[in-house]
Protein backbone atom coordinates (compact mmCIF):
# COMPACT_ATOMS: atom_id res chain seq x y z
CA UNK A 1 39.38 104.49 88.42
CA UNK A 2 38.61 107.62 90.75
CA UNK A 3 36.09 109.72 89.35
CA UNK A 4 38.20 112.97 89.82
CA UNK A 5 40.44 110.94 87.54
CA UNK A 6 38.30 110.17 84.68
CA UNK A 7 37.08 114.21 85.15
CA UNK A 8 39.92 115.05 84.29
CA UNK A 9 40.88 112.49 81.40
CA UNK A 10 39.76 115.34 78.71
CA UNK A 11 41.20 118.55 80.41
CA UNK A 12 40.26 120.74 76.94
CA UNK A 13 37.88 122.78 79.22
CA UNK A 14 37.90 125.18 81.80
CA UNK A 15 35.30 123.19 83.71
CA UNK A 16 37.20 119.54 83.25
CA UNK A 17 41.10 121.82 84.34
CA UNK A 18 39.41 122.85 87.67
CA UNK A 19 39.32 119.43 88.43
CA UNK A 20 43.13 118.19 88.09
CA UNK A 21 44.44 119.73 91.67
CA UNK A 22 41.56 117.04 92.97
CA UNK A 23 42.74 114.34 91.25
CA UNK A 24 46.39 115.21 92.01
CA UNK A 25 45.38 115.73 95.48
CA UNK A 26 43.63 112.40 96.39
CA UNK A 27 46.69 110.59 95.12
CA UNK A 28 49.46 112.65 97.18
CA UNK A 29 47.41 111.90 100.10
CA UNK A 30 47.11 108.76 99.30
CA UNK A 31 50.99 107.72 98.35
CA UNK A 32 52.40 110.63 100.65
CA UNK A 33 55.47 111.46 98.05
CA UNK A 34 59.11 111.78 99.39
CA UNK A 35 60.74 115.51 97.73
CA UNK A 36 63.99 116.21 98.56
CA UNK A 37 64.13 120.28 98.42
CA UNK A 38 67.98 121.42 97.93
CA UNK A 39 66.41 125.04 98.77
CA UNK A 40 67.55 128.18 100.64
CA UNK A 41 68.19 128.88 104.19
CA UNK A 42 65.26 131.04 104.69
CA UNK A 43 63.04 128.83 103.09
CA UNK A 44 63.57 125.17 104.69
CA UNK A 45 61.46 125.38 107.22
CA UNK A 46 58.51 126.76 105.78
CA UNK A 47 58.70 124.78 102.83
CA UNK A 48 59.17 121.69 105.10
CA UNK A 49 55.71 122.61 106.64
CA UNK A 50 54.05 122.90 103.49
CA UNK A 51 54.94 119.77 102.01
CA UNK A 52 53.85 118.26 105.33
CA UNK A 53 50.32 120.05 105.75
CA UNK A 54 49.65 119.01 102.22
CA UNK A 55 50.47 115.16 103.17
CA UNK A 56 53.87 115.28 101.13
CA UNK A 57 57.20 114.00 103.37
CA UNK A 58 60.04 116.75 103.16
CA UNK A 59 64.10 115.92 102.99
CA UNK A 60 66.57 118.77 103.39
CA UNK A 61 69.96 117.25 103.35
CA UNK A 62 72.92 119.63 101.58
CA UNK A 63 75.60 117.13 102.43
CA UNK A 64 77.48 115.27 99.47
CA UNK A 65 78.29 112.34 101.66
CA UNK A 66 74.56 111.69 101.65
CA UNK A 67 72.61 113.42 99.21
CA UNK A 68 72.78 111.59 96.42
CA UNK A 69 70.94 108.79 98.69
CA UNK A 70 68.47 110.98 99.90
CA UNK A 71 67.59 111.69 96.15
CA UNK A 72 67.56 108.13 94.24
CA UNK A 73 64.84 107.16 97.57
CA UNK A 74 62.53 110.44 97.03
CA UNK A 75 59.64 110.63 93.85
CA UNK A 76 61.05 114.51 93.16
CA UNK A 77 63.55 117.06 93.36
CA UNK A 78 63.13 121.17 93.84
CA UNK A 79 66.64 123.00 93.56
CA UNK A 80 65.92 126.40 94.31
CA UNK A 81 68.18 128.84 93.61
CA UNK A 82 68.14 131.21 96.59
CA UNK A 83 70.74 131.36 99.03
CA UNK A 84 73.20 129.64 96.18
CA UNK A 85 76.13 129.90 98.20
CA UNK A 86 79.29 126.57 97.19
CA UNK A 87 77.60 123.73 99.58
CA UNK A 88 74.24 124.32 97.90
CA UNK A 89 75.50 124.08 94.10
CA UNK A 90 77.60 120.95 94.78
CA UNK A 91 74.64 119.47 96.37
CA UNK A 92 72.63 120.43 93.42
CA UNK A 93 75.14 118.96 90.67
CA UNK A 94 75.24 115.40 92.80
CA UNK A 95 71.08 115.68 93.02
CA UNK A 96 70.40 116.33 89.82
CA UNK A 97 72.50 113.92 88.05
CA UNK A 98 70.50 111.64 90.22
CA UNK A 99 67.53 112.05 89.42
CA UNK A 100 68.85 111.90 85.78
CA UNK A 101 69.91 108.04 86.91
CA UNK A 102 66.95 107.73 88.69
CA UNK A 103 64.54 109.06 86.10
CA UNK A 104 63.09 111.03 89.07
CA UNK A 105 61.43 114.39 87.71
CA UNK A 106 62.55 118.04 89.37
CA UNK A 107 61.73 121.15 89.50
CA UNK A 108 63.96 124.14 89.26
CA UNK A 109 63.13 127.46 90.94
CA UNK A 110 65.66 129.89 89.34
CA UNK A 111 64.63 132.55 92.47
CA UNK A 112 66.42 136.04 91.92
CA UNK A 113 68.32 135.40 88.59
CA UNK A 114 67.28 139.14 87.58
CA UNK A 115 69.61 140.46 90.17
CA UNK A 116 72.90 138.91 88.81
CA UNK A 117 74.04 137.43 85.45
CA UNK A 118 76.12 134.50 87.19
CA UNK A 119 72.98 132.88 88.86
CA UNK A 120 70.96 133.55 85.75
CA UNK A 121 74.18 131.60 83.81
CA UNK A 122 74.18 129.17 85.93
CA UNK A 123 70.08 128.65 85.99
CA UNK A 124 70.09 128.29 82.24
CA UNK A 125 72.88 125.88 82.53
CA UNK A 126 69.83 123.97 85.07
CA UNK A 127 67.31 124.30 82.37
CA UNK A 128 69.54 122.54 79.74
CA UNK A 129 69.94 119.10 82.19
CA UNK A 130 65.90 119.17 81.41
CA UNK A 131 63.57 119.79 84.74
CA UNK A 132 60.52 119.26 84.20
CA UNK A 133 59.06 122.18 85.77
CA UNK A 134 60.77 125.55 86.21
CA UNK A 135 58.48 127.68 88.62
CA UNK A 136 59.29 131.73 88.26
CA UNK A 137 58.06 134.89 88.73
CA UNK A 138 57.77 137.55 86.36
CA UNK A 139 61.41 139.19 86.41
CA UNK A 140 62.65 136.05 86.52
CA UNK A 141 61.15 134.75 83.32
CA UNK A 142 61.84 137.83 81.64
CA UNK A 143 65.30 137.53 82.26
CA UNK A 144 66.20 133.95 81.04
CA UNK A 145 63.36 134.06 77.85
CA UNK A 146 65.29 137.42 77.17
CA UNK A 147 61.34 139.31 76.50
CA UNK A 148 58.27 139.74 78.23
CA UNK A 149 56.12 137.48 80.25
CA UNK A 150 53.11 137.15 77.67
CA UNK A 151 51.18 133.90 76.97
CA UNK A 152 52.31 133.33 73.70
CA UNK A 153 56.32 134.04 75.15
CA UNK A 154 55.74 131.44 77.69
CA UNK A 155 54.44 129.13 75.23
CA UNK A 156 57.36 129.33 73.31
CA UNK A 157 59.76 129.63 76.09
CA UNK A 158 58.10 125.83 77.28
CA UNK A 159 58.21 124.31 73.95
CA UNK A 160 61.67 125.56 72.76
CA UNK A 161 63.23 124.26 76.17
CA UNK A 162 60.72 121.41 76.51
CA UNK A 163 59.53 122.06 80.18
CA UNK A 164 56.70 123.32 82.17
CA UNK A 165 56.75 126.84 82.56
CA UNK A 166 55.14 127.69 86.00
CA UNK A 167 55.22 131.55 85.69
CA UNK A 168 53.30 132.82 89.38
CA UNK A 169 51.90 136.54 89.18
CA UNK A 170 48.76 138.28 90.25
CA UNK A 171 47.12 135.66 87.78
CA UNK A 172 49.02 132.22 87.24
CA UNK A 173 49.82 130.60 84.39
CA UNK A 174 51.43 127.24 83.24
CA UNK A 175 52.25 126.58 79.80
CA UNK A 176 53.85 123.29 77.77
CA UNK A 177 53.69 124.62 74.47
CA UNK A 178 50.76 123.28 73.55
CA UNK A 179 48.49 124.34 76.70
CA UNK A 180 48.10 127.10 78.48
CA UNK A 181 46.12 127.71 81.98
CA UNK A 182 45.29 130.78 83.79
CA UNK A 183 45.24 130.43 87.24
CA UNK A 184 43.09 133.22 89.26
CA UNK A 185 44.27 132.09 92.83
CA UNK A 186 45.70 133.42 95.58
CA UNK A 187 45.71 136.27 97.81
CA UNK A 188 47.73 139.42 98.46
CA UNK A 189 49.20 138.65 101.62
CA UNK A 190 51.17 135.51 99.75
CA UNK A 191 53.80 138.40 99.56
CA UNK A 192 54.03 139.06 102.44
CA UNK A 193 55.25 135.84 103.96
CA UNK A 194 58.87 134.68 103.24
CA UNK A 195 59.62 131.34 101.26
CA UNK A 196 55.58 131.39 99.58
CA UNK A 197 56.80 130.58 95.84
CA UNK A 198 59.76 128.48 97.12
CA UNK A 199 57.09 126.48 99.00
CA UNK A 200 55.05 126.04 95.57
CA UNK A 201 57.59 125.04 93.30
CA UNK A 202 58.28 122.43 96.65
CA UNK A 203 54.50 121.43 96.39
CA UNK A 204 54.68 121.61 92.43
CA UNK A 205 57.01 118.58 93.03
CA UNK A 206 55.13 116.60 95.39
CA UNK A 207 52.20 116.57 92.54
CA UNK A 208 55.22 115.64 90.33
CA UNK A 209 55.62 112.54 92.29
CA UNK A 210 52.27 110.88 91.61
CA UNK A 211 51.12 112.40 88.22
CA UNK A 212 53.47 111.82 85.37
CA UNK A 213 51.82 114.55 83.37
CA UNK A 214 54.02 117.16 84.50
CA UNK A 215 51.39 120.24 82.91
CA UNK A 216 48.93 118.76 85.11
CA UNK A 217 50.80 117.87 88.35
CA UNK A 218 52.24 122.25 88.21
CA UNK A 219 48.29 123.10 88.01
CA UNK A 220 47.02 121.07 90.31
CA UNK A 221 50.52 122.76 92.80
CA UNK A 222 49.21 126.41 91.98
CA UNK A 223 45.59 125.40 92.51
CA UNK A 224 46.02 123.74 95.75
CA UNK A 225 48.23 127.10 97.25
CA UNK A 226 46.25 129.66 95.71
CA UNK A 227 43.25 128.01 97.11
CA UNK A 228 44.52 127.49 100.51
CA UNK A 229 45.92 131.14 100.40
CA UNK A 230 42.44 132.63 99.73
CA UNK A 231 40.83 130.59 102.54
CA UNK A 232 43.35 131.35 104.80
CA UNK A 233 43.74 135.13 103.95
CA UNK A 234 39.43 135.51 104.80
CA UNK A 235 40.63 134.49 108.59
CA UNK A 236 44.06 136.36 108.86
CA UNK A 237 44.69 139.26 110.66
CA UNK A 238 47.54 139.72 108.87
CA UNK A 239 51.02 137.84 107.52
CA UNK A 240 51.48 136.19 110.89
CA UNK A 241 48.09 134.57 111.27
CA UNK A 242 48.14 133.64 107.31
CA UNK A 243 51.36 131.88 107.01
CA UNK A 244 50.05 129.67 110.04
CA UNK A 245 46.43 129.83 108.50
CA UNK A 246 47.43 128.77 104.90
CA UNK A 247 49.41 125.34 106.45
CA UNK A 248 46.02 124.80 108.34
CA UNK A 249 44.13 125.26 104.88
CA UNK A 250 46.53 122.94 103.12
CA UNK A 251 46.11 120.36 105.75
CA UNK A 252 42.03 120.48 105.45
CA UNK A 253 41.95 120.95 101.65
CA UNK A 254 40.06 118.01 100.03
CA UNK A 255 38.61 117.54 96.60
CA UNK A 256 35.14 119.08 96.88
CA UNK A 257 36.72 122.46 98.45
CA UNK A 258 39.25 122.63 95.36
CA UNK A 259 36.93 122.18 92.42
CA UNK A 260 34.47 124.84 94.71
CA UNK A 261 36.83 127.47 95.06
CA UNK A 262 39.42 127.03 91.55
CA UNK A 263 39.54 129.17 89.17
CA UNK A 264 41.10 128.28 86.03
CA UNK A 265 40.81 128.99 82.41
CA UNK A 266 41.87 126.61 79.96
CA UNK A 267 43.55 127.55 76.56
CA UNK A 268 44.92 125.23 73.62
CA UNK A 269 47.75 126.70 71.23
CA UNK A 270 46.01 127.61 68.44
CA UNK A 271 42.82 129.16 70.54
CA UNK A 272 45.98 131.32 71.97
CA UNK A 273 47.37 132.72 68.98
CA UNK A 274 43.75 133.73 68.07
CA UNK A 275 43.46 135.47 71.00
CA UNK A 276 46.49 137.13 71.17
């Protein structure tokens, strides 16, 4: 056993949580998982890059001929939601059945479903076929849990729909209904370059394809881009510079640099509702 392993056997503590994206991270290095991202136009190619940098090996295929292939050969699935124009949903209803056959886990990224009602239909549609992972943003979780993005609300929203709820904001957090973690990673100019979260919930599956613990393998995702955005951002000169610098950082990130530079709080259910 790997010591960042057994580190992280008890993650009860914010000390012991810091030390999942390591553990996560020495094993997609070492098995180099295959993710097959049905994603949006604007955000294959960066999201392609990511996955690389971090050691993870990219597909991108939309075509129902060959999809379905593409999928039952890969260790995950993202669908993100978008540019959801007709050849992207059929490719996502032959993908995610499957990975239902396949017992592959996915990860959906329900991107802009607080701008119309038929996406956000649709999405929760998604969430019933049981990802394991849906990565959001605030609006977005706001508008399929139908209230605001609190702790507690997120804890609920993961339990009741038995997922991961990967909810990204100035301060991270992923919940399963019985843990929470707060994630304070990242920089500012991750909004400013196009395809950032799609990229995430695409490296939220990679970690999905060697750690079976799907809490773990969406904190060890945020950890490992927040980090990389922060070291990248103290070298930027602005968006440009970063979105090459953060691929750079992901490529160099090892172990010792994560667990230096993560910061994450660790809270179980019932030390949530006393805080709440």
């Amino acid at each position: 056993m790997h010591n960042s392993d057994a580190a992280v056997r008890d993650a009860s503590s914010p000390v012991n949580a810091a030390h999942i994206a390591a553990a996560v991270l020495e094993r997609l290095r070492m098995r180099a998982p295959r993710v097959h991202c049905v994603t949006n136009a604007v955000a294959q190619n960066f999201t392609a890059n990511v996955l690389l940098a971090a050691g993870a090996v990219p597909s991108m295929t939309l075509s129902g001929e060959e999809i379905g292939a593409f999928v039952a050969r890969s260790d995950a699935l993202l669908v993100n939601l978008g540019t959801f124009d007709r050849e992207r949903r059929e490719a996502t209803g032959i993908a995610v059945d499957t990975a239902a056959r396949n017992g592959l886990p996915w990860v959906l990224d329900p991107v802009f479903v607080d701008r119309s009602a038929q996406r956000a239909n649709y999405a929760r549609d998604l969430i019933f076929l049981a990802p394991k992972v849906v990565r959001l943003n605030h609006a977005e979780f706001a508008t399929l849990a139908a209230c605001e993005p609190t702790r507690t609300a997120a804890g609920a929203y993961a339990r009741d729909c038995k997922i991961i709820v990967g909810l990204s904001g100035e301060t991270d957090l992923v919940a399963d209904g019985e843990r929470v973690a707060l994630i304070d990673n990242g920089h500012p100019l991750m909004a400013k370059v196009t395809a950032m979260g799609c990229a995430a919930s695409a490296l939220i599956g990679a970690c999905l394809g060697v750690e079976p613990d799907a809490w773990r393998a969406t904190v060890a995702g945020l950890v490992m881009i927040g980090v990389a955005g922060e070291l990248a951002a103290a070298k930027a000169q602005g968006p440009g510079s970063f979105a090459v610098g953060i691929l750079d950082e992901l490529h160099n990130l090892d172990g010792q640099r994560l667990i230096a530079h993560a910061h994450v709080k660790f809270y179980r259910t019932e030390v949530e509702k006393a805080i709440s």
